[in-house]
PDB file of N, CA and C in Angstrom:
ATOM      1  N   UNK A   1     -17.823  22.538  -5.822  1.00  0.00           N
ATOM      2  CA  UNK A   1     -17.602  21.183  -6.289  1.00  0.00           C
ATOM      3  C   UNK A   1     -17.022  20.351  -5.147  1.00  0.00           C
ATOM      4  N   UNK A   2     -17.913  18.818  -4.880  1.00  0.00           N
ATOM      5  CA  UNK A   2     -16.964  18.629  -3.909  1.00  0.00           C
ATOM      6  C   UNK A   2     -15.979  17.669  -4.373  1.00  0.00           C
ATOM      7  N   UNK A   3     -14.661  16.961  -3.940  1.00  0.00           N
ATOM      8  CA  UNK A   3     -13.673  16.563  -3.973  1.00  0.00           C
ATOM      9  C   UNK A   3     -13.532  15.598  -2.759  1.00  0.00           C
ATOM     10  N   UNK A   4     -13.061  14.220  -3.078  1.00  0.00           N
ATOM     11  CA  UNK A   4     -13.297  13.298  -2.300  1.00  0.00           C
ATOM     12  C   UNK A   4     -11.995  13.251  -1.427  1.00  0.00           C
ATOM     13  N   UNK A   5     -12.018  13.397   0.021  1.00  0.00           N
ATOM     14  CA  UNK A   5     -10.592  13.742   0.668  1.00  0.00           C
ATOM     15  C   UNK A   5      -9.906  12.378   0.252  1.00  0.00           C
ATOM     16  N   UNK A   6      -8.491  12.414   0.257  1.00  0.00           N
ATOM     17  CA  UNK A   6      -7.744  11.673  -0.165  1.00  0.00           C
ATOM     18  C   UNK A   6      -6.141  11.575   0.490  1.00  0.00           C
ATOM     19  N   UNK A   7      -6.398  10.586   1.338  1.00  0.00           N
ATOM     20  CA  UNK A   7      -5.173  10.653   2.564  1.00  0.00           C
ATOM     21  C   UNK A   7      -4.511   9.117   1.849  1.00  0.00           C
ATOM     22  N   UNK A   8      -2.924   9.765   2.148  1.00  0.00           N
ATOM     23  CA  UNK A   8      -1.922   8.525   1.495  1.00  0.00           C
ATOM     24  C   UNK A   8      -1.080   8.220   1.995  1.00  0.00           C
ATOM     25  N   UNK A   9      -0.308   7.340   2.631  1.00  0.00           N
ATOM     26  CA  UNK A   9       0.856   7.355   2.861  1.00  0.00           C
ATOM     27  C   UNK A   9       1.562   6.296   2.110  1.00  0.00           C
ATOM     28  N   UNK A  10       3.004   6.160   2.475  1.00  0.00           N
ATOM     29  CA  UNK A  10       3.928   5.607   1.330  1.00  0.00           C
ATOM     30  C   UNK A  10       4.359   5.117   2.344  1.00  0.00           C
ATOM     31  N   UNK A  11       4.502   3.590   2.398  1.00  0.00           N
ATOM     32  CA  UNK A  11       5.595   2.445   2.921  1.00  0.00           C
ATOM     33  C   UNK A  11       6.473   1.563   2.575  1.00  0.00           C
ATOM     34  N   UNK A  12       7.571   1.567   3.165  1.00  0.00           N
ATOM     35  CA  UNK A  12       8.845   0.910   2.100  1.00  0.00           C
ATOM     36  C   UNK A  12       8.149  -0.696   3.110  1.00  0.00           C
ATOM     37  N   UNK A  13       8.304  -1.691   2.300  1.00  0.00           N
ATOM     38  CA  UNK A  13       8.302  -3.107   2.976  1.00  0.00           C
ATOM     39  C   UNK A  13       9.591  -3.994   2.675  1.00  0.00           C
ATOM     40  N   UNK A  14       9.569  -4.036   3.812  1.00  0.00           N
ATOM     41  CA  UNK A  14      11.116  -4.908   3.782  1.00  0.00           C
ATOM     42  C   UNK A  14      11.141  -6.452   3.585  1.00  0.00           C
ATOM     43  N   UNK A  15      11.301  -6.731   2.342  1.00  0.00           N
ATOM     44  CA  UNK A  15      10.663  -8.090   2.117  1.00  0.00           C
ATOM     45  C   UNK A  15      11.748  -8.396   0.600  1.00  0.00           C
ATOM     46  N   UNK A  16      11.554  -9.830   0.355  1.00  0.00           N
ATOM     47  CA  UNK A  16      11.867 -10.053  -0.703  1.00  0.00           C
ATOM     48  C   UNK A  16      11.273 -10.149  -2.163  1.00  0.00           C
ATOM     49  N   UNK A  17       9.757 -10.064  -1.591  1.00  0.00           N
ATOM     50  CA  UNK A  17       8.738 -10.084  -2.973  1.00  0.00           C
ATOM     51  C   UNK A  17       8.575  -8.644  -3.443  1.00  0.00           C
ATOM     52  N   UNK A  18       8.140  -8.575  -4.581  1.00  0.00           N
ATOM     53  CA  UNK A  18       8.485  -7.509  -5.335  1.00  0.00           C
ATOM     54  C   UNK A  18       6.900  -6.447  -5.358  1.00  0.00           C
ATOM     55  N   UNK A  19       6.830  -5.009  -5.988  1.00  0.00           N
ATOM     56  CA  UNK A  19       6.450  -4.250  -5.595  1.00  0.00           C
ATOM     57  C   UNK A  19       4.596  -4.657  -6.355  1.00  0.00           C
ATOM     58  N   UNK A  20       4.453  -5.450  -7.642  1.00  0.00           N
ATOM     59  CA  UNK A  20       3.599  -5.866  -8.316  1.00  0.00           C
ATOM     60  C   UNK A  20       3.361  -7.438  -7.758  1.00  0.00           C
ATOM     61  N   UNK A  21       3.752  -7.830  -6.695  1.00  0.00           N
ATOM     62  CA  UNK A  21       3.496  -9.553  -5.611  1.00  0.00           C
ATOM     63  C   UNK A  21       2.969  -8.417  -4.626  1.00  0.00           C
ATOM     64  N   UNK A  22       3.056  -7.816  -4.104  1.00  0.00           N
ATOM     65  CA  UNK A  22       2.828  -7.185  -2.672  1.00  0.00           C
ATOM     66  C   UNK A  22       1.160  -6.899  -3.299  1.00  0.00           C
ATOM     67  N   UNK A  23       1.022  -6.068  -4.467  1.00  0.00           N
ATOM     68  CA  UNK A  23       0.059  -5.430  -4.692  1.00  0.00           C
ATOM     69  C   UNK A  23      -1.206  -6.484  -5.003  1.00  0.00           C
ATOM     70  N   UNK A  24      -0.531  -7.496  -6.245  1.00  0.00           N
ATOM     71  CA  UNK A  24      -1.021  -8.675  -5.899  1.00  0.00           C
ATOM     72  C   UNK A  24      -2.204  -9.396  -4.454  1.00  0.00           C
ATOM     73  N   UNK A  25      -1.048  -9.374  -3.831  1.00  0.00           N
ATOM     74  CA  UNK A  25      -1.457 -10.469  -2.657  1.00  0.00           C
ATOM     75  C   UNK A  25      -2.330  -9.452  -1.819  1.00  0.00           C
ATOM     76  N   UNK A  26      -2.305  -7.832  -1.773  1.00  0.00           N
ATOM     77  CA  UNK A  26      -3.293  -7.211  -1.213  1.00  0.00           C
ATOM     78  C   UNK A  26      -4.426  -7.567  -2.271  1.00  0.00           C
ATOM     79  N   UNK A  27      -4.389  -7.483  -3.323  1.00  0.00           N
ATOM     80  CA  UNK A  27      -5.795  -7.459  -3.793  1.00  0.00           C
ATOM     81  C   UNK A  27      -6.184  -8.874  -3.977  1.00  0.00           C
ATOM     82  N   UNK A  28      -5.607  -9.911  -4.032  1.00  0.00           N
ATOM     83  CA  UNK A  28      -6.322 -11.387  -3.833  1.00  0.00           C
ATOM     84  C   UNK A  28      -7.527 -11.168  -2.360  1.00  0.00           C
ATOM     85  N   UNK A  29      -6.852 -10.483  -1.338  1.00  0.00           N
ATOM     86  CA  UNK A  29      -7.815 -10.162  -0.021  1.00  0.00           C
ATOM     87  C   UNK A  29      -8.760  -8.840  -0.437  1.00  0.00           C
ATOM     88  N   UNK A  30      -8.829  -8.562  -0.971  1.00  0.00           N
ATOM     89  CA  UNK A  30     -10.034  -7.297  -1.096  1.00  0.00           C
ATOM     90  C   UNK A  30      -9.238  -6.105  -0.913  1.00  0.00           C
ATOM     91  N   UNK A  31      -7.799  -6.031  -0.720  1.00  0.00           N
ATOM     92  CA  UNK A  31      -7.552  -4.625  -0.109  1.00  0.00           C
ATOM     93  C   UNK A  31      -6.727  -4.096  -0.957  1.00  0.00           C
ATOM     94  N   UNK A  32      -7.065  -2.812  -1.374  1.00  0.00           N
ATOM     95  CA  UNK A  32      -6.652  -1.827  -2.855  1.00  0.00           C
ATOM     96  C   UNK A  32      -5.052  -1.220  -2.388  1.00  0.00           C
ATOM     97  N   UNK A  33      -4.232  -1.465  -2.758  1.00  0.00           N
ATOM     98  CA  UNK A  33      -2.905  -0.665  -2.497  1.00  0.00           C
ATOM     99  C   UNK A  33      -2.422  -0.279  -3.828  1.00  0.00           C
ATOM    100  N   UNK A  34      -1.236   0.850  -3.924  1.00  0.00           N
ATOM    101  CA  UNK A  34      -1.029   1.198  -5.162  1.00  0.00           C
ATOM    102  C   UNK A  34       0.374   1.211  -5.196  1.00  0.00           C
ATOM    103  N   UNK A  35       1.091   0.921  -6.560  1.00  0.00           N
ATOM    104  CA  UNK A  35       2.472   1.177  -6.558  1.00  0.00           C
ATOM    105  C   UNK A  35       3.063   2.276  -6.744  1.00  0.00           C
ATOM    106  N   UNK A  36       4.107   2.641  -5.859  1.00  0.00           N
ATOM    107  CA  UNK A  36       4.824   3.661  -5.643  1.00  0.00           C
ATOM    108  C   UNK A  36       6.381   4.094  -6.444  1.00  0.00           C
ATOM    109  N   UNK A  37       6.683   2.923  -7.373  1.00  0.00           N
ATOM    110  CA  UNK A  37       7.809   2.622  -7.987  1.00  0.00           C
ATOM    111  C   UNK A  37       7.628   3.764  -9.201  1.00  0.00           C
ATOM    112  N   UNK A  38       6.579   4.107  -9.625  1.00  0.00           N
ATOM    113  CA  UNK A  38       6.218   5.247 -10.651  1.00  0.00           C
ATOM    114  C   UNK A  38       6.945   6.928 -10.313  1.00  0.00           C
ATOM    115  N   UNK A  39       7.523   6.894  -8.702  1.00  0.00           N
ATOM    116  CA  UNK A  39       7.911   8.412  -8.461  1.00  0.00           C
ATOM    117  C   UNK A  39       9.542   8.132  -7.876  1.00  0.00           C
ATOM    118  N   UNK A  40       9.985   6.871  -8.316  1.00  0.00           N
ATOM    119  CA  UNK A  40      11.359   6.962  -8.795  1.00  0.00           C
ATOM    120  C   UNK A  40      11.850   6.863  -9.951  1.00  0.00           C
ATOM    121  N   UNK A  41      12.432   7.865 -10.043  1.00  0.00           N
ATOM    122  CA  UNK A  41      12.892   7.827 -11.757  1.00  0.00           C
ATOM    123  C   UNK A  41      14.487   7.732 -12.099  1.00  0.00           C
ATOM    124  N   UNK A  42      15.136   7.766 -11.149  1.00  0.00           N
ATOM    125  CA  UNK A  42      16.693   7.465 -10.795  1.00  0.00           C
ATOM    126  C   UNK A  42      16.957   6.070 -10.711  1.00  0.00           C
ATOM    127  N   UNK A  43      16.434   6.429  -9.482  1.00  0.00           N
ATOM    128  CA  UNK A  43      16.900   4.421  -9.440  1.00  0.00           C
ATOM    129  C   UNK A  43      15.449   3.735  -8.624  1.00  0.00           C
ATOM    130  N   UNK A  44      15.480   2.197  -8.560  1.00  0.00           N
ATOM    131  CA  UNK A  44      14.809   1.825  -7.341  1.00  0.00           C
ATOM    132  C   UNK A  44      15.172   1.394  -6.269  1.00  0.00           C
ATOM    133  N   UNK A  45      14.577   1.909  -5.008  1.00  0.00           N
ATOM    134  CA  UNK A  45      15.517   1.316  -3.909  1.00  0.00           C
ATOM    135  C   UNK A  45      15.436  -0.263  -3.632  1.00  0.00           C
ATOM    136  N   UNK A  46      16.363  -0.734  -3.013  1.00  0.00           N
ATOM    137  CA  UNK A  46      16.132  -2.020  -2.203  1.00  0.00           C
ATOM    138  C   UNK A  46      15.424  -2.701  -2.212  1.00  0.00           C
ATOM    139  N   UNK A  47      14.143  -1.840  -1.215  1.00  0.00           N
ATOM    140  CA  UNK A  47      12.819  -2.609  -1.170  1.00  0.00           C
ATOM    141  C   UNK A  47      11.851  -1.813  -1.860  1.00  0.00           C
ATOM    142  N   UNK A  48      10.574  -2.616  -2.372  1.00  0.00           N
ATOM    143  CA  UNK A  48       9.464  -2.185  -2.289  1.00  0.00           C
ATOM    144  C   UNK A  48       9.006  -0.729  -1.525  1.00  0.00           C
ATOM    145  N   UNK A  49       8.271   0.255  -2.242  1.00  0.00           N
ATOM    146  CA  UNK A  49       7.779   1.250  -1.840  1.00  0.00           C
ATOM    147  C   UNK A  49       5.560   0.842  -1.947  1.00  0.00           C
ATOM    148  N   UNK A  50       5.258   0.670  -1.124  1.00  0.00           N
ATOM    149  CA  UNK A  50       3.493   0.950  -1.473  1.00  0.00           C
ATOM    150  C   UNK A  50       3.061   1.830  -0.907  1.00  0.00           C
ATOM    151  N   UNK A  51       1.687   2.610  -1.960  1.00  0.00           N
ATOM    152  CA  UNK A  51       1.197   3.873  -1.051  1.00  0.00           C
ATOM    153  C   UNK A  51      -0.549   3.208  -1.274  1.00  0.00           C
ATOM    154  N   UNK A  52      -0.443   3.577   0.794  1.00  0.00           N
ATOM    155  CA  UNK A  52      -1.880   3.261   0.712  1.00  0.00           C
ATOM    156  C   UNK A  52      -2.651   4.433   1.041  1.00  0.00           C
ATOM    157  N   UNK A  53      -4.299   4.235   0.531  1.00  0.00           N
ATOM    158  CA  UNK A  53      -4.803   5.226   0.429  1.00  0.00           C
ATOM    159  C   UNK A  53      -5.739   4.974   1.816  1.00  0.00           C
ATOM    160  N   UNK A  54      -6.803   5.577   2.611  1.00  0.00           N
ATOM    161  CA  UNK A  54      -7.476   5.773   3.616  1.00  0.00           C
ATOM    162  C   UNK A  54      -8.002   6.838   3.615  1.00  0.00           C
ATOM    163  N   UNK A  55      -8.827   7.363   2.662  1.00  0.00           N
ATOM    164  CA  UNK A  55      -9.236   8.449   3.074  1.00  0.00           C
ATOM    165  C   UNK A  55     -10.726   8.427   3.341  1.00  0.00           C
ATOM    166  N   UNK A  56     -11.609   7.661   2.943  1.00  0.00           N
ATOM    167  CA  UNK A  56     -12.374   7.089   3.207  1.00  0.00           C
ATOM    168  C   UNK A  56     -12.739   5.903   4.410  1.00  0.00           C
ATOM    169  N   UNK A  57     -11.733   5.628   5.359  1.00  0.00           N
ATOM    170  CA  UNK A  57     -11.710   4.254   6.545  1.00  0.00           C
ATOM    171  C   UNK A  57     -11.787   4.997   7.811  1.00  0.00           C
ATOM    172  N   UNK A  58     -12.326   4.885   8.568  1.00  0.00           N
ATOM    173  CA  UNK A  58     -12.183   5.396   9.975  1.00  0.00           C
ATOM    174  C   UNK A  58     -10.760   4.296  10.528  1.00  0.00           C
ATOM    175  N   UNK A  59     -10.743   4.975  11.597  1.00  0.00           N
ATOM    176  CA  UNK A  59      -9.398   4.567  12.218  1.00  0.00           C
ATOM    177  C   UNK A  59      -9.201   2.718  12.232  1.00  0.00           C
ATOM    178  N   UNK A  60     -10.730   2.088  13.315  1.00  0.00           N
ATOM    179  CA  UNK A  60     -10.799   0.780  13.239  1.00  0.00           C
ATOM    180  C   UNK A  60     -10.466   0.269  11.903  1.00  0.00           C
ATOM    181  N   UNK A  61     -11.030   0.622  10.701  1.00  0.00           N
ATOM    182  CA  UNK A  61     -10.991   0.081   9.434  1.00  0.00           C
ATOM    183  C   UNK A  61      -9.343   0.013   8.992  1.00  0.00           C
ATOM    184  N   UNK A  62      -8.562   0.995   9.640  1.00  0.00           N
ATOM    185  CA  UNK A  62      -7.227   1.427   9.409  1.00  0.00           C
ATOM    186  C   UNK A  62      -6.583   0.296   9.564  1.00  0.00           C
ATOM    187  N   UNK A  63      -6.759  -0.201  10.891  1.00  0.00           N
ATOM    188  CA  UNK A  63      -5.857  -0.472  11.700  1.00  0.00           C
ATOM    189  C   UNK A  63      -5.837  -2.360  11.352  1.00  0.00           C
ATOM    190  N   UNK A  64      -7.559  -2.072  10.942  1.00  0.00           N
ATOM    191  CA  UNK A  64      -7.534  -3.901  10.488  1.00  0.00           C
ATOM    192  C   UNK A  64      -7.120  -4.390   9.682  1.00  0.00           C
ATOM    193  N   UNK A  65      -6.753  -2.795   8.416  1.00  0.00           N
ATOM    194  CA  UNK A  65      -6.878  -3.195   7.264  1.00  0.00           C
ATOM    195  C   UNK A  65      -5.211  -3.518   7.159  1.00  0.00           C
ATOM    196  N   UNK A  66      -4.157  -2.780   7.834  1.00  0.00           N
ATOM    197  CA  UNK A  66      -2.629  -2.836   8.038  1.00  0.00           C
ATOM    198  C   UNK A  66      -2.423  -4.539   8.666  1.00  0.00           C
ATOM    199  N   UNK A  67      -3.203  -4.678   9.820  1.00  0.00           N
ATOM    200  CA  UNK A  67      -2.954  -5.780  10.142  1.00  0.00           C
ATOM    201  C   UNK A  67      -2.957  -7.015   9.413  1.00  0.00           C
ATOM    202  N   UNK A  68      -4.307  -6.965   8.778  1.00  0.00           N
ATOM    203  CA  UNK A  68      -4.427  -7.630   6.977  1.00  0.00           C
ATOM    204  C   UNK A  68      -3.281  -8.085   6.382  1.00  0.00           C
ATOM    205  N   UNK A  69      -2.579  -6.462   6.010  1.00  0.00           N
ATOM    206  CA  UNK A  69      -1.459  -6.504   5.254  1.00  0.00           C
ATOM    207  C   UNK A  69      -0.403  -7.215   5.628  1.00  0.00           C
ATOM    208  N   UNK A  70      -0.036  -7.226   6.852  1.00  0.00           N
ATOM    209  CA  UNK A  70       0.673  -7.472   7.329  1.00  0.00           C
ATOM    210  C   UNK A  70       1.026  -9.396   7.810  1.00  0.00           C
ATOM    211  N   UNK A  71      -0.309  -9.815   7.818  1.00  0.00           N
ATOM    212  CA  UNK A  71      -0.171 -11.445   7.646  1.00  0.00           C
ATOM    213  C   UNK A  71      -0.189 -11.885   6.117  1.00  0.00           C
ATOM    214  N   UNK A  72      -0.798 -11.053   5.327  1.00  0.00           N
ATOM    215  CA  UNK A  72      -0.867 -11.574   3.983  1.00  0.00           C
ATOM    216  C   UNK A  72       0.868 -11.399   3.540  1.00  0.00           C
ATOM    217  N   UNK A  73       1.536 -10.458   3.848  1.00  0.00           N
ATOM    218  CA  UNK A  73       3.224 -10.275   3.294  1.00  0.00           C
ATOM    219  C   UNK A  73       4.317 -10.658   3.851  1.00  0.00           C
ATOM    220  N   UNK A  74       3.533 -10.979   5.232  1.00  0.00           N
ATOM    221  CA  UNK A  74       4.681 -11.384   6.245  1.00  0.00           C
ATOM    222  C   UNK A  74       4.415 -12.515   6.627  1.00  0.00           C
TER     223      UNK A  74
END
């Protein structure tokens, strides 16, 4: 059976907008991020946690797609 690889990482963003605005404003641009606030169950920290997925992007696609992120939140 095959199984679609599935690479993730988790980034805290240091910002004042919240973890459902971040996710938001990635997907107004086309770009899928997911919330990470679901694997604290104590408390939430500070900031925002998002986990993005790439398991499917070659590196270029990576790198454009962060940069993306990164004018759309910042």
């Amino acid at each position: 059976m095959y199984r679609r690889k599935m690479n993730l990482l988790n980034i805290e963003v240091k910002t004042k907008m919240s973890e459902k605005m971040l996710i938001e404003k990635a997907h107004d641009h086309g770009i899928i991020v997911y919330p990470f606030s679901k694997y604290f169950s104590a408390y939430l920290p500070e900031y925002p946690h998002i986990q993005l997925g790439f398991g499917d992007l070659c590196e270029k696609e990576i790198i454009k797609g962060v940069s993306q992120l990164a004018k759309i939140w910042f």
